[in-house]
C-alpha atoms as a PDB file:
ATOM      1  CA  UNK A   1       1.327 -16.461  -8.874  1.00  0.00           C
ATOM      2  CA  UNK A   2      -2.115 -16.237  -8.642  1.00  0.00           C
ATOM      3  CA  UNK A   3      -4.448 -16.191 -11.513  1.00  0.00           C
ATOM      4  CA  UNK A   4      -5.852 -12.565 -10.239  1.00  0.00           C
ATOM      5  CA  UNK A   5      -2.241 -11.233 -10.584  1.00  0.00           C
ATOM      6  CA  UNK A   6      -1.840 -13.248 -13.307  1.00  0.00           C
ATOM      7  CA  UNK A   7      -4.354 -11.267 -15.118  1.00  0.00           C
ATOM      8  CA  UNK A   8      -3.907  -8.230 -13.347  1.00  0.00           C
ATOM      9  CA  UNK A   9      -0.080  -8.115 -14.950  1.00  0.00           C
ATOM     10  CA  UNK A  10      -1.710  -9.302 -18.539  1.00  0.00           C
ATOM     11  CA  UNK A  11      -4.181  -6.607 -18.864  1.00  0.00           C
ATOM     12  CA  UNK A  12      -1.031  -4.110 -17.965  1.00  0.00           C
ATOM     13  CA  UNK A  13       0.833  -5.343 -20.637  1.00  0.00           C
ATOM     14  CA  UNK A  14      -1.860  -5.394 -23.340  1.00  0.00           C
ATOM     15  CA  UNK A  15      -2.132  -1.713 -21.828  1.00  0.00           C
ATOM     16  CA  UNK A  16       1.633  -1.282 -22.354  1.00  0.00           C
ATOM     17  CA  UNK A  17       2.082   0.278 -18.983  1.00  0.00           C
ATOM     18  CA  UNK A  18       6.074   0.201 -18.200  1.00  0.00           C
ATOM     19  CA  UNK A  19       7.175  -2.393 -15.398  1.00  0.00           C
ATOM     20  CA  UNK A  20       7.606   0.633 -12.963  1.00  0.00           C
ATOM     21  CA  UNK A  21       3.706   1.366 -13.295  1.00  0.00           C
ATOM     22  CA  UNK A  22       3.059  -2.030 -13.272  1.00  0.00           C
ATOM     23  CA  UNK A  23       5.042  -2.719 -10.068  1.00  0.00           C
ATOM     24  CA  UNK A  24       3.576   0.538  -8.156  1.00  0.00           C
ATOM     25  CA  UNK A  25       0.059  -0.872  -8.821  1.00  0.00           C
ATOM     26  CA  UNK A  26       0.433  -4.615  -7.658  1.00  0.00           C
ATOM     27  CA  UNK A  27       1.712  -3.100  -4.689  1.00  0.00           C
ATOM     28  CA  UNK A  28      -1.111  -0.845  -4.398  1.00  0.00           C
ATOM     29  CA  UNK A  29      -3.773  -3.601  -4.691  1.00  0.00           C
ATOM     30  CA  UNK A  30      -1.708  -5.692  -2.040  1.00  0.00           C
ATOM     31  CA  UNK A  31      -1.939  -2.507   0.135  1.00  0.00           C
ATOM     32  CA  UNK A  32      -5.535  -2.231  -0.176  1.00  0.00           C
ATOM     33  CA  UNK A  33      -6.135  -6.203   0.128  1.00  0.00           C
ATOM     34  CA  UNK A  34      -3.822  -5.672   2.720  1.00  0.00           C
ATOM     35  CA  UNK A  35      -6.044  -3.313   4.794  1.00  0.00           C
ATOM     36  CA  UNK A  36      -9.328  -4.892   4.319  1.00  0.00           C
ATOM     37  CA  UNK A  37      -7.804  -8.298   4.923  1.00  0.00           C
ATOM     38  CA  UNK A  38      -9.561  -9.745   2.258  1.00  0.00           C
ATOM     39  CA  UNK A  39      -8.276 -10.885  -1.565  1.00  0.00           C
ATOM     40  CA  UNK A  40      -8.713  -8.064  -4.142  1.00  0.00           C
ATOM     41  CA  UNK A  41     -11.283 -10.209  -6.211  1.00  0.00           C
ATOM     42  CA  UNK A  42     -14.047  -9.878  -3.507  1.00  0.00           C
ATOM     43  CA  UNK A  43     -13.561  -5.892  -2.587  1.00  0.00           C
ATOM     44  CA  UNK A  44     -15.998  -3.576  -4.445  1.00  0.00           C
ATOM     45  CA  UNK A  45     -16.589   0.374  -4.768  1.00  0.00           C
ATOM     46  CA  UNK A  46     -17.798   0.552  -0.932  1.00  0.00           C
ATOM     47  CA  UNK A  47     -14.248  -1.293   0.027  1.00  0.00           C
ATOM     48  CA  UNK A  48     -12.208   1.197  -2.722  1.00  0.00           C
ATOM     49  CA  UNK A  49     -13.998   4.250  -1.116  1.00  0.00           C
ATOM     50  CA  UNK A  50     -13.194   3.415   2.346  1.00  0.00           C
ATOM     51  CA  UNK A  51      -9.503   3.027   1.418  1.00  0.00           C
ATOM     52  CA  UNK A  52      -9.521   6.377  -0.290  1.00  0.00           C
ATOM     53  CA  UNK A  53     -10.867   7.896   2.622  1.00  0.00           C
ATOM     54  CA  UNK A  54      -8.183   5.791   5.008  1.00  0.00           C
ATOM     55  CA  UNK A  55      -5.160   7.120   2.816  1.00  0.00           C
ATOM     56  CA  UNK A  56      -6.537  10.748   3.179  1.00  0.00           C
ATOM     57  CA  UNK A  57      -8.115  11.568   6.330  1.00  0.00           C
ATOM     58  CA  UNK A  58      -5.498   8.696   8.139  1.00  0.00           C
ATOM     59  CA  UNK A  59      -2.474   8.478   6.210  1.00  0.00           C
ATOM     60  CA  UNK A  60      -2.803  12.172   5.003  1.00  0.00           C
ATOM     61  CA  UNK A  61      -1.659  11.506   1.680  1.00  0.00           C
ATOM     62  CA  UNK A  62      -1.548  14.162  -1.147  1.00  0.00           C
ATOM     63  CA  UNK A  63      -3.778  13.499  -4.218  1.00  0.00           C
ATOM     64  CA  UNK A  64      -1.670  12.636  -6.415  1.00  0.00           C
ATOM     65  CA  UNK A  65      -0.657   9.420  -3.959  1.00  0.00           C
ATOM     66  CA  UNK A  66      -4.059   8.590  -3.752  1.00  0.00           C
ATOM     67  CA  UNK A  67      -4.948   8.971  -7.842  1.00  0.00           C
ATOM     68  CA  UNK A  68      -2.332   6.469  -8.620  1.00  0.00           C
ATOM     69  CA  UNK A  69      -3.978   4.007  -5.260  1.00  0.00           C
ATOM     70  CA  UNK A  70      -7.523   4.591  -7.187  1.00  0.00           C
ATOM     71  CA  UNK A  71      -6.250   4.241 -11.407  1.00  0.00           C
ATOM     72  CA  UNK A  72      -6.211  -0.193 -10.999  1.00  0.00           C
ATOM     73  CA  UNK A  73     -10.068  -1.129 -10.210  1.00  0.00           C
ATOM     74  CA  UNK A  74      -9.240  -4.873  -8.940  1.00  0.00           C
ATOM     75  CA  UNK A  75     -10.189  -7.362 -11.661  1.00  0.00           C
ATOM     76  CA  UNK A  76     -13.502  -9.368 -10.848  1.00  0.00           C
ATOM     77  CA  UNK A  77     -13.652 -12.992 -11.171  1.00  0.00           C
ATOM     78  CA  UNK A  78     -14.465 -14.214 -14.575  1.00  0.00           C
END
């Protein structure tokens, strides 16, 4: 495991999110690294509003979809 996901799943915890939550967003930051092709950890606001725009003009996603794809910021290197 990395460190990012690492902390990623102990600032969920502290936040007392349930493992369902906590699985939907790792797998929401991998689809975002994913797409970029790029770790999490080096992706900004530019990176998150291109995605956005990707899962709604491309994927046509409802906004719900895409509030839960926007809720987990990645975690920048400490």
């Amino acid at each position: 495991m990395t460190p990012l996901r690492r902390r990623m799943l102990e600032d969920m915890q502290i936040r007392n999110l349930s493992a369902g939550t906590q699985a939907i967003y790792l797998a929401q930051v991998s689809q975002f690294a994913r797409y970029f092709g790029k770790p999490p950890d080096v992706l900004g606001e530019q990176e998150i509003r291109a995605y956005q725009l990707h899962l709604t003009q491309e994927k046509k996603l409802a906004p719900s979809t895409i509030t839960v794809a926007r809720k987990e910021k990645p975690v920048s290197r400490s």
